[in-house]
Structure formats: C-alpha cells, structure tokens
PDB file of N, CA and C in Angstrom:
ATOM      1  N   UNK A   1      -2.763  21.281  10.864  1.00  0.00           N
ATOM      2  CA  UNK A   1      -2.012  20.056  11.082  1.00  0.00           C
ATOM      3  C   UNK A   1      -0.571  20.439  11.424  1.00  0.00           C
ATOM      4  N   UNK A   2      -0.110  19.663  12.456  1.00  0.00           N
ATOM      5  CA  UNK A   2       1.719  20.204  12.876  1.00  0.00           C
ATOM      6  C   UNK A   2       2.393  19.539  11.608  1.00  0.00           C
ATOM      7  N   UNK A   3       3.621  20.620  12.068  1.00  0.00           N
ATOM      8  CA  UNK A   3       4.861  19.432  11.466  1.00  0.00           C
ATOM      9  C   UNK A   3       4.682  17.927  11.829  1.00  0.00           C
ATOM     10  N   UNK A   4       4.795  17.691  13.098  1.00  0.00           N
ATOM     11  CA  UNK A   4       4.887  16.112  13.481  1.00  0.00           C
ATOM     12  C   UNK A   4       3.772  15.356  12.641  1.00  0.00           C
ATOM     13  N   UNK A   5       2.695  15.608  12.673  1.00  0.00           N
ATOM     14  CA  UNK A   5       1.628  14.923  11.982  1.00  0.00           C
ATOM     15  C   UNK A   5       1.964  14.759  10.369  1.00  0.00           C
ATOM     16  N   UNK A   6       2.581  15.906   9.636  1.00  0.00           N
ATOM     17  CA  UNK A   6       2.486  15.900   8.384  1.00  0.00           C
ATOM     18  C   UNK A   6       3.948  14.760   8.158  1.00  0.00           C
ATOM     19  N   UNK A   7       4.622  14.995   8.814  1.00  0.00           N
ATOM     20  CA  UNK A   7       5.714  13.551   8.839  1.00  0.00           C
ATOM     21  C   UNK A   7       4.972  12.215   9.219  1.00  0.00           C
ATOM     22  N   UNK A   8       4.197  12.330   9.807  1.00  0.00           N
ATOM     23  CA  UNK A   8       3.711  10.675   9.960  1.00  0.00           C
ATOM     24  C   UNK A   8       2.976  10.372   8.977  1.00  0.00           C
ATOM     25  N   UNK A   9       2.321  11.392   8.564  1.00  0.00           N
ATOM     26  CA  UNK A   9       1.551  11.255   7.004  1.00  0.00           C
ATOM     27  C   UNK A   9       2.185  10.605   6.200  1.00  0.00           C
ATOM     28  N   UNK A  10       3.231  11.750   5.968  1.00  0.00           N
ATOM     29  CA  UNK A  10       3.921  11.069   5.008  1.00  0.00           C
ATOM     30  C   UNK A  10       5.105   9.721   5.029  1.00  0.00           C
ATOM     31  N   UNK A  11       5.027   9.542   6.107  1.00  0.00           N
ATOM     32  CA  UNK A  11       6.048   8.031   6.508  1.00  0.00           C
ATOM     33  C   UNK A  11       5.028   6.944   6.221  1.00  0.00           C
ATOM     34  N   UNK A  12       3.913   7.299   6.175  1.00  0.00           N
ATOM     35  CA  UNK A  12       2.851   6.004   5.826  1.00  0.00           C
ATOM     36  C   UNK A  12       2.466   6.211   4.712  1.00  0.00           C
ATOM     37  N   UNK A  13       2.089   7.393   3.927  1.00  0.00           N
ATOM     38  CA  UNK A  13       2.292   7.285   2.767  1.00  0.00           C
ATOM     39  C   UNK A  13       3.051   6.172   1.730  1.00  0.00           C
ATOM     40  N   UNK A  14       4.256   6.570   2.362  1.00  0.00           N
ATOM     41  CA  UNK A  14       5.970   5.946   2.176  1.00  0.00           C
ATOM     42  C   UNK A  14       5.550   4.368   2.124  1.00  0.00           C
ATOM     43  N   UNK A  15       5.103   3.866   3.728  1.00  0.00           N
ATOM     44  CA  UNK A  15       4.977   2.556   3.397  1.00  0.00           C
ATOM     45  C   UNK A  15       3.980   1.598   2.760  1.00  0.00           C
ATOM     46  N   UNK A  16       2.602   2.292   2.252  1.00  0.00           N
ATOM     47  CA  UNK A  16       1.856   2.168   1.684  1.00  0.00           C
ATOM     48  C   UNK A  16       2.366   1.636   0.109  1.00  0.00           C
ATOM     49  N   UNK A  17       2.944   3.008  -0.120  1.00  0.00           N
ATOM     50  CA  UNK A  17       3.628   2.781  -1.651  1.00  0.00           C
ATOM     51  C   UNK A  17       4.175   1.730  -1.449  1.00  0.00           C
ATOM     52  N   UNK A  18       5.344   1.243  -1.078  1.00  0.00           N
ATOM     53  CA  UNK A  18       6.150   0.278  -0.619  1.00  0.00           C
ATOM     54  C   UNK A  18       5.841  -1.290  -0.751  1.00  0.00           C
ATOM     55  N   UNK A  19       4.609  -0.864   0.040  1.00  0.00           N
ATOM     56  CA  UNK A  19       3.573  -2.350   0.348  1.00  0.00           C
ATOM     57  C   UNK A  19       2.875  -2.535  -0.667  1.00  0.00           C
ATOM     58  N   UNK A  20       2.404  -1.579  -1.611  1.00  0.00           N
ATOM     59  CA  UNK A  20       1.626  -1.902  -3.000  1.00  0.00           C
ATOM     60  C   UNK A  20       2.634  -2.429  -4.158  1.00  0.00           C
ATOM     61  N   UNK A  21       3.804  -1.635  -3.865  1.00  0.00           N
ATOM     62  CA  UNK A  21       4.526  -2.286  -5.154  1.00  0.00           C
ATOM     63  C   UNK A  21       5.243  -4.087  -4.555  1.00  0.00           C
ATOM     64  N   UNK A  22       5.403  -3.920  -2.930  1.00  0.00           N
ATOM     65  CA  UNK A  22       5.956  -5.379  -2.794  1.00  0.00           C
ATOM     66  C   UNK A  22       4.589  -6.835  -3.453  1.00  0.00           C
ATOM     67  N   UNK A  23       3.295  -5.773  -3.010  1.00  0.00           N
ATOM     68  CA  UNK A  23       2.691  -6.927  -3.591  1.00  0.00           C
ATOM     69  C   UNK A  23       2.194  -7.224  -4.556  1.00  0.00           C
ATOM     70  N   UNK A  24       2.448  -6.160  -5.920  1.00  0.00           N
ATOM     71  CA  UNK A  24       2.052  -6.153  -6.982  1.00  0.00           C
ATOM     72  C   UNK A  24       3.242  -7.056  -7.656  1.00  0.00           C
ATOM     73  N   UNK A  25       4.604  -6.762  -7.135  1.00  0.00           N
ATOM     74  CA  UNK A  25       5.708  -7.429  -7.820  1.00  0.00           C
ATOM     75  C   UNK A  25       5.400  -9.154  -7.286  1.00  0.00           C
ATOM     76  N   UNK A  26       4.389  -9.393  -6.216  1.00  0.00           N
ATOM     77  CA  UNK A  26       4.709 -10.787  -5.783  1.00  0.00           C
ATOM     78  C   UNK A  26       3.786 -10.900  -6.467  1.00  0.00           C
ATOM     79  N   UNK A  27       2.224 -10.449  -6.614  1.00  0.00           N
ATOM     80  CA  UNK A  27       0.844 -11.165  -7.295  1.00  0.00           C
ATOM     81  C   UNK A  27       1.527 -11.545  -8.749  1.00  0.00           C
ATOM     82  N   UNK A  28       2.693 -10.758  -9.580  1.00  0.00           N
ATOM     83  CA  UNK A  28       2.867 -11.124 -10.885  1.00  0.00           C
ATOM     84  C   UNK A  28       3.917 -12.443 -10.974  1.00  0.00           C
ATOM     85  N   UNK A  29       4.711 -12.638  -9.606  1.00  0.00           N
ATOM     86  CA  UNK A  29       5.802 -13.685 -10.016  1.00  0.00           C
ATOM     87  C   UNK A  29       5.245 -15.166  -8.997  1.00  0.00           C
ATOM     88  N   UNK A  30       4.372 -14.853  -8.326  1.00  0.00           N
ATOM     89  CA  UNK A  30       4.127 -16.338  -7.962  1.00  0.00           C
ATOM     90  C   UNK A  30       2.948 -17.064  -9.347  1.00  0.00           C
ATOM     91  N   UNK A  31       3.321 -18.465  -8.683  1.00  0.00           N
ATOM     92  CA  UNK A  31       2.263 -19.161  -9.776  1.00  0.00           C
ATOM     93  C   UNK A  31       1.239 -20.162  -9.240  1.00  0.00           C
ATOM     94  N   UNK A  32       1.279 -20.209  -8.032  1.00  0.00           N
ATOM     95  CA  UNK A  32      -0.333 -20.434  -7.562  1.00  0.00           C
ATOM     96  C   UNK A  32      -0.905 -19.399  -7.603  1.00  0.00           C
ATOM     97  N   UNK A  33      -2.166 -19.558  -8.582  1.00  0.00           N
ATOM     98  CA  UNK A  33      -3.286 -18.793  -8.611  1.00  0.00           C
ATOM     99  C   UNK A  33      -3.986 -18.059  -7.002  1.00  0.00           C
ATOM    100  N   UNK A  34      -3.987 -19.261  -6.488  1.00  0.00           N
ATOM    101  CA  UNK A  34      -4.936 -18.773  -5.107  1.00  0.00           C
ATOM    102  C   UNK A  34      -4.083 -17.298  -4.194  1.00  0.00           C
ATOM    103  N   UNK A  35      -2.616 -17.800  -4.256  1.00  0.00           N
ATOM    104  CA  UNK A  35      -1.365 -16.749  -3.274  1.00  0.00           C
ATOM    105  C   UNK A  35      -1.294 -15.690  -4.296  1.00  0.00           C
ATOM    106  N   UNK A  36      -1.668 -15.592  -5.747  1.00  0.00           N
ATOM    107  CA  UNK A  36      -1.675 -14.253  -6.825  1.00  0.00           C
ATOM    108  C   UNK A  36      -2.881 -13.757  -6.620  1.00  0.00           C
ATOM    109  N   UNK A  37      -3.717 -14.333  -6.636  1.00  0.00           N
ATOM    110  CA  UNK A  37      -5.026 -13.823  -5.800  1.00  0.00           C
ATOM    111  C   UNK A  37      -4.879 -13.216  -4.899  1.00  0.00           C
ATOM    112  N   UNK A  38      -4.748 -13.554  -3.540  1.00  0.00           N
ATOM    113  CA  UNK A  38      -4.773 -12.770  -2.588  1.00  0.00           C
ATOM    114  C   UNK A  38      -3.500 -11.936  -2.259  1.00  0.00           C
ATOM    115  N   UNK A  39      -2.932 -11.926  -3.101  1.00  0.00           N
ATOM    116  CA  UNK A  39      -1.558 -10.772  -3.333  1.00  0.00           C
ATOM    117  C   UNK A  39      -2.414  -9.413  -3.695  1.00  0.00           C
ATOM    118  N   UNK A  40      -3.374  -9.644  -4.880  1.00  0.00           N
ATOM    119  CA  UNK A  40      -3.197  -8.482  -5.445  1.00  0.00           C
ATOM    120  C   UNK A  40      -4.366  -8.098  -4.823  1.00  0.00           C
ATOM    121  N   UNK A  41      -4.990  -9.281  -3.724  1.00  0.00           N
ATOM    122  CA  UNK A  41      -6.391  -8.247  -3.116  1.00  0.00           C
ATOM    123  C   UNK A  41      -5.443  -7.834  -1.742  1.00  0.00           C
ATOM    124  N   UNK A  42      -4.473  -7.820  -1.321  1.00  0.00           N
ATOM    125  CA  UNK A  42      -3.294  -7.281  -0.714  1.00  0.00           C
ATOM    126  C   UNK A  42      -3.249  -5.563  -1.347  1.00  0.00           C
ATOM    127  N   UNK A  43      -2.600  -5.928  -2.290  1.00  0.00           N
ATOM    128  CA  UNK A  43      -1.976  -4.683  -3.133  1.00  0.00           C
ATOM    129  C   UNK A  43      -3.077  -3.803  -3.200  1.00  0.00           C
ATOM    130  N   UNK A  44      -4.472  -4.166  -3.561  1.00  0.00           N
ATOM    131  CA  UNK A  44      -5.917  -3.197  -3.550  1.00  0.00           C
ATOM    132  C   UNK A  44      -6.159  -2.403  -2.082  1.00  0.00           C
ATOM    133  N   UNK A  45      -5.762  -3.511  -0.978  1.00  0.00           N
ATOM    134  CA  UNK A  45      -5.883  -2.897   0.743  1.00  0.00           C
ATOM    135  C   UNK A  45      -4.875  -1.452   0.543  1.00  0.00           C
ATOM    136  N   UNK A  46      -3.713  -1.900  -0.063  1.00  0.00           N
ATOM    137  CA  UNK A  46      -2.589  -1.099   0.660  1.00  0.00           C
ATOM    138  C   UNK A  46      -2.726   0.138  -0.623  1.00  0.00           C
ATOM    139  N   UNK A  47      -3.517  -0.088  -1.279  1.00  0.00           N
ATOM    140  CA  UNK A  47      -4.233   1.559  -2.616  1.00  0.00           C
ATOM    141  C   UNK A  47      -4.910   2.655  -1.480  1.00  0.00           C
ATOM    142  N   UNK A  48      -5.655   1.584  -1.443  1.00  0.00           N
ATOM    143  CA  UNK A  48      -7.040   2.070  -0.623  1.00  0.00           C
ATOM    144  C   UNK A  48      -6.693   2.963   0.345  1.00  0.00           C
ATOM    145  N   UNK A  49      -5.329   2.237   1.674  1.00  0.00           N
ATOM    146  CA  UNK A  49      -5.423   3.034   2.416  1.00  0.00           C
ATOM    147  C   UNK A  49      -4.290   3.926   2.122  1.00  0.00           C
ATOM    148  N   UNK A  50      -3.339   3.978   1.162  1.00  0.00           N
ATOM    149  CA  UNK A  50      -2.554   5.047   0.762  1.00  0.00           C
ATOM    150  C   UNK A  50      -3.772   6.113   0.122  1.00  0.00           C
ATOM    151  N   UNK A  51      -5.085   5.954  -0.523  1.00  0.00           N
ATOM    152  CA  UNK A  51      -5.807   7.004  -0.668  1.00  0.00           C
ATOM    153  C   UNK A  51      -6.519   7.617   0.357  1.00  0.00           C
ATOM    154  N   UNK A  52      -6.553   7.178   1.858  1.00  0.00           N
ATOM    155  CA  UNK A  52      -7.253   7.835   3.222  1.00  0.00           C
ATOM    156  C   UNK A  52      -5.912   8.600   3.357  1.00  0.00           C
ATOM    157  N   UNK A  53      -4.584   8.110   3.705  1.00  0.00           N
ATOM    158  CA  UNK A  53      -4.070   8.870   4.060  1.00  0.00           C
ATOM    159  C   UNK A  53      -3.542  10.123   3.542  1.00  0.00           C
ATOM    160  N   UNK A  54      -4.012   9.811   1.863  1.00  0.00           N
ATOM    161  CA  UNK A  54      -3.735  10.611   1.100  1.00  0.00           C
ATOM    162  C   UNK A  54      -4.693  11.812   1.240  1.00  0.00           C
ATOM    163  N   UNK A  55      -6.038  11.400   1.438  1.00  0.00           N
ATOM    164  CA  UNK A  55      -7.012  12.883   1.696  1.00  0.00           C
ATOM    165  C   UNK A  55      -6.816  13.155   2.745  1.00  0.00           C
ATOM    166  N   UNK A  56      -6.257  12.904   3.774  1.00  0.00           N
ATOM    167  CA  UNK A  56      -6.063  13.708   5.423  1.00  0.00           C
ATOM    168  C   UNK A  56      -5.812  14.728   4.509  1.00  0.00           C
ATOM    169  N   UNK A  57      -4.668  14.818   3.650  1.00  0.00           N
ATOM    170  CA  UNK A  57      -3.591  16.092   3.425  1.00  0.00           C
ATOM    171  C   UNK A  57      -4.626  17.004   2.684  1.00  0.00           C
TER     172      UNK A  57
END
C-alpha cells in the first residue's frame, strides 16, 4: 500500500470516528424517539464502516 493510500485510510478513518461520535452525541440529546432511533442506527453505519476501513490496514 503507498503513502497516498495509507493517508486516505486514515482521513476516513478520521471521519468515521467523527461521524460516530456526532451521532451518538445526537441519538442521546434528541427526544423524539423515532430521530434517536435512527441516529443511533446512523452511528452503527458509521462503526461498521470505520471497521472495513479499519481491516484494509
């Protein structure tokens, strides 16, 4: 794998994390059920694919 690749890895890595904690912090402070719902099946997408990009490496 190049340098260039292992930087894009890890820049999505980056926003993965990012995107799991923005929507873990929103699934806990909204209070419709239905938008905390699909927050945290949000936050499960953005696990998931921080763990693909995580096994490239």
């Amino acid at each position: 794998m190049t340098n260039k690749e292992l930087l894009y890895i890890e820049d999505a890595l980056g926003h993965e994390k990012f995107m799991q904690s923005c929507s873990n912090k929103a699934s806990s402070q909204l209070t419709d059920p239905a938008l905390s719902s699909y927050m945290k099946e949000l936050e499960q997408k953005h696990t998931e694919l921080f763990n693909k990009f995580l096994n490239l490496l």
